[in-house]
Protein backbone atom coordinates (compact mmCIF):
# COMPACT_ATOMS: atom_id res chain seq x y z
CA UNK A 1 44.19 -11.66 -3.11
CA UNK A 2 41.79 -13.36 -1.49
CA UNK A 3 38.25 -14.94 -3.04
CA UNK A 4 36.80 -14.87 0.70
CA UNK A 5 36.47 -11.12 0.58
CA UNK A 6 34.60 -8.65 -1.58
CA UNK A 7 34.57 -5.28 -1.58
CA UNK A 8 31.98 -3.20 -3.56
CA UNK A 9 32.99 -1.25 -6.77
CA UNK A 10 31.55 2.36 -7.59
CA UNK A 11 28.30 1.84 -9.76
CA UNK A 12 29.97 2.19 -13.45
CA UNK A 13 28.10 -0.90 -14.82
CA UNK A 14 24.65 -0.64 -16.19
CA UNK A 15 21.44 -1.02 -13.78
CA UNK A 16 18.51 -3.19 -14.28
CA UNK A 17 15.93 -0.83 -15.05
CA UNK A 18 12.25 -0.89 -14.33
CA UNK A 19 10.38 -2.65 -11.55
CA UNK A 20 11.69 -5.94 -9.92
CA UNK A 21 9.98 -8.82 -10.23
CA UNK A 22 6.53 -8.53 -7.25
CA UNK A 23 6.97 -4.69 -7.55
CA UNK A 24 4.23 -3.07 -8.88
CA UNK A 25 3.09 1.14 -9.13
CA UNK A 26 0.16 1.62 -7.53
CA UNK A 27 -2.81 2.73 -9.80
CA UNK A 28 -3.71 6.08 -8.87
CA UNK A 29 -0.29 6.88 -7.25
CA UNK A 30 2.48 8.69 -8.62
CA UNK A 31 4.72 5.94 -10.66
CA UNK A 32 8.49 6.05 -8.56
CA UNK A 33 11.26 4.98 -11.05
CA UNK A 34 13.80 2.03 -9.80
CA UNK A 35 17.39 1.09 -10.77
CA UNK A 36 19.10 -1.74 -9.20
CA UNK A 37 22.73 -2.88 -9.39
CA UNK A 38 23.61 -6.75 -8.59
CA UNK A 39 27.33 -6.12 -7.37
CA UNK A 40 28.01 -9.40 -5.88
CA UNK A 41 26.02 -13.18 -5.68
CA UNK A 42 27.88 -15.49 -2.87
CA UNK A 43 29.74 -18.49 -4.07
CA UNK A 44 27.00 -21.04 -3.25
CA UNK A 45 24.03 -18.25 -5.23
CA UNK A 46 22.18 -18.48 -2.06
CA UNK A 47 22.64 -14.28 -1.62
CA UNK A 48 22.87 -11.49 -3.66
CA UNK A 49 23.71 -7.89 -2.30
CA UNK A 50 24.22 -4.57 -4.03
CA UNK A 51 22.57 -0.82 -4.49
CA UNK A 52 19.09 -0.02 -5.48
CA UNK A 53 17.83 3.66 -6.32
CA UNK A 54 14.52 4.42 -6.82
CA UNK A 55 12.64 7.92 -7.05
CA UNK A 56 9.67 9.09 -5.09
CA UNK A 57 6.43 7.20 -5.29
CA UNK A 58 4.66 4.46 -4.39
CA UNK A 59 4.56 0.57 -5.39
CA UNK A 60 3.32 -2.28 -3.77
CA UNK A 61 5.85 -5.57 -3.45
CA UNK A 62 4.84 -9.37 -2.60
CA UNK A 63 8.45 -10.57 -1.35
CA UNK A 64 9.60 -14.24 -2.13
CA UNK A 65 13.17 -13.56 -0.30
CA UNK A 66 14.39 -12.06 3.28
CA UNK A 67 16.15 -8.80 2.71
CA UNK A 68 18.69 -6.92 4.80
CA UNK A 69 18.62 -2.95 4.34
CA UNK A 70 21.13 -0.54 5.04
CA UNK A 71 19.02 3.05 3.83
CA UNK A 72 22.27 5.46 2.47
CA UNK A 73 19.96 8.19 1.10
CA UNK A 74 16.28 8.93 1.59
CA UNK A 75 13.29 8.25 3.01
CA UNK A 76 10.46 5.90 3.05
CA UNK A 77 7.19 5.14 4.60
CA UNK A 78 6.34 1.08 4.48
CA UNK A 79 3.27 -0.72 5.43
CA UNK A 80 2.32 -4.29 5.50
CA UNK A 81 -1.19 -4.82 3.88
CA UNK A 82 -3.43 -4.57 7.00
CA UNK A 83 -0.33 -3.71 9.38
CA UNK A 84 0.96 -0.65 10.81
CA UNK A 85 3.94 1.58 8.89
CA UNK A 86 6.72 2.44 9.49
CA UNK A 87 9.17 5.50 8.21
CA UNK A 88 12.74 5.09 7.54
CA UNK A 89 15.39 7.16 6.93
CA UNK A 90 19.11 7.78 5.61
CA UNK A 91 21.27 5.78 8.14
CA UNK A 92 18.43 3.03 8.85
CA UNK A 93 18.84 -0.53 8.75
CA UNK A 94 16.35 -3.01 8.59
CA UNK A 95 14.81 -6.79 7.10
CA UNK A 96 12.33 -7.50 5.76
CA UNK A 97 10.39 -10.84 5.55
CA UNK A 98 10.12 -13.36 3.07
CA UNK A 99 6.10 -12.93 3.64
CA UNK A 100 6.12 -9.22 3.70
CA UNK A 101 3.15 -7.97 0.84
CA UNK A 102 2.42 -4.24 1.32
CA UNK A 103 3.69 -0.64 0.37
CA UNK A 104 6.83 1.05 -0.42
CA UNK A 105 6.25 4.86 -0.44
CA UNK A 106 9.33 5.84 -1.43
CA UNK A 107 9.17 9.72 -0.17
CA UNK A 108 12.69 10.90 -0.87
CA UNK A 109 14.79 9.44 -3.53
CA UNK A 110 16.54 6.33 -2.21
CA UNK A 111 19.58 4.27 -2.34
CA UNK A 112 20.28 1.57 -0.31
CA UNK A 113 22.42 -1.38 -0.12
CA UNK A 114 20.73 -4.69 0.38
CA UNK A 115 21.49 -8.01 0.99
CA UNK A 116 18.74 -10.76 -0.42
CA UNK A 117 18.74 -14.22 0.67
CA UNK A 118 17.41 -16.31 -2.55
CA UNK A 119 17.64 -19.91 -0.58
């Protein structure tokens, strides 16, 4: 066995529940429900990846981290404050920037796989 390799487990342990921290519903908007499993933090803590599922709705995140998507199931609409959106669907990949503030609109429940680089 090797400690150079990981391969990810089915989700049996319990989510986080509730929004991550710079995620917040949007007033007004229909509230989308998240759960997000931390399967694996590289040996240095520098990255963490694993599966996030979230319902339909909408909530606006400030990111302090670069994040690497792989969409699995779903759909999703997002837009930079004062940019142009963008959709994405099951069997998209995509980052997103440490500087990104704007909205998720999550329309089709998603789960994704995502790699976040904390330093």
């Amino acid at each position: 066995m090797t400690n150079t390799l990981f391969k990810f487990p089915e989700l049996n342990s319990t989510p986080i529940e509730g929004h991550l921290d710079g995620w917040t519903s949007i007033e007004g908007k229909p509230a989308a429900q998240m759960k997000t499993w931390i399967q694996h933090t590289s040996k240095d803590e520098s990255v963490i990846s694993g599966v996030w599922k979230s319902t339909t709705g909408f909530y606006h995140a400030t990111y302090t981290a670069y994040e690497f998507v792989h969409l699995i199931e779903g759909s999703c609409t997002i837009t930079p404050d004062g940019g142009e959106s963008q959709i994405f669907n099951a069997g998209d990949a995509f980052a997103v920037e440490a500087d990104f503030v704007g909205v998720w609109e999550v329309t089709a429940p998603i789960k994704k796989h995502f790699a976040i680089k904390l330093k």
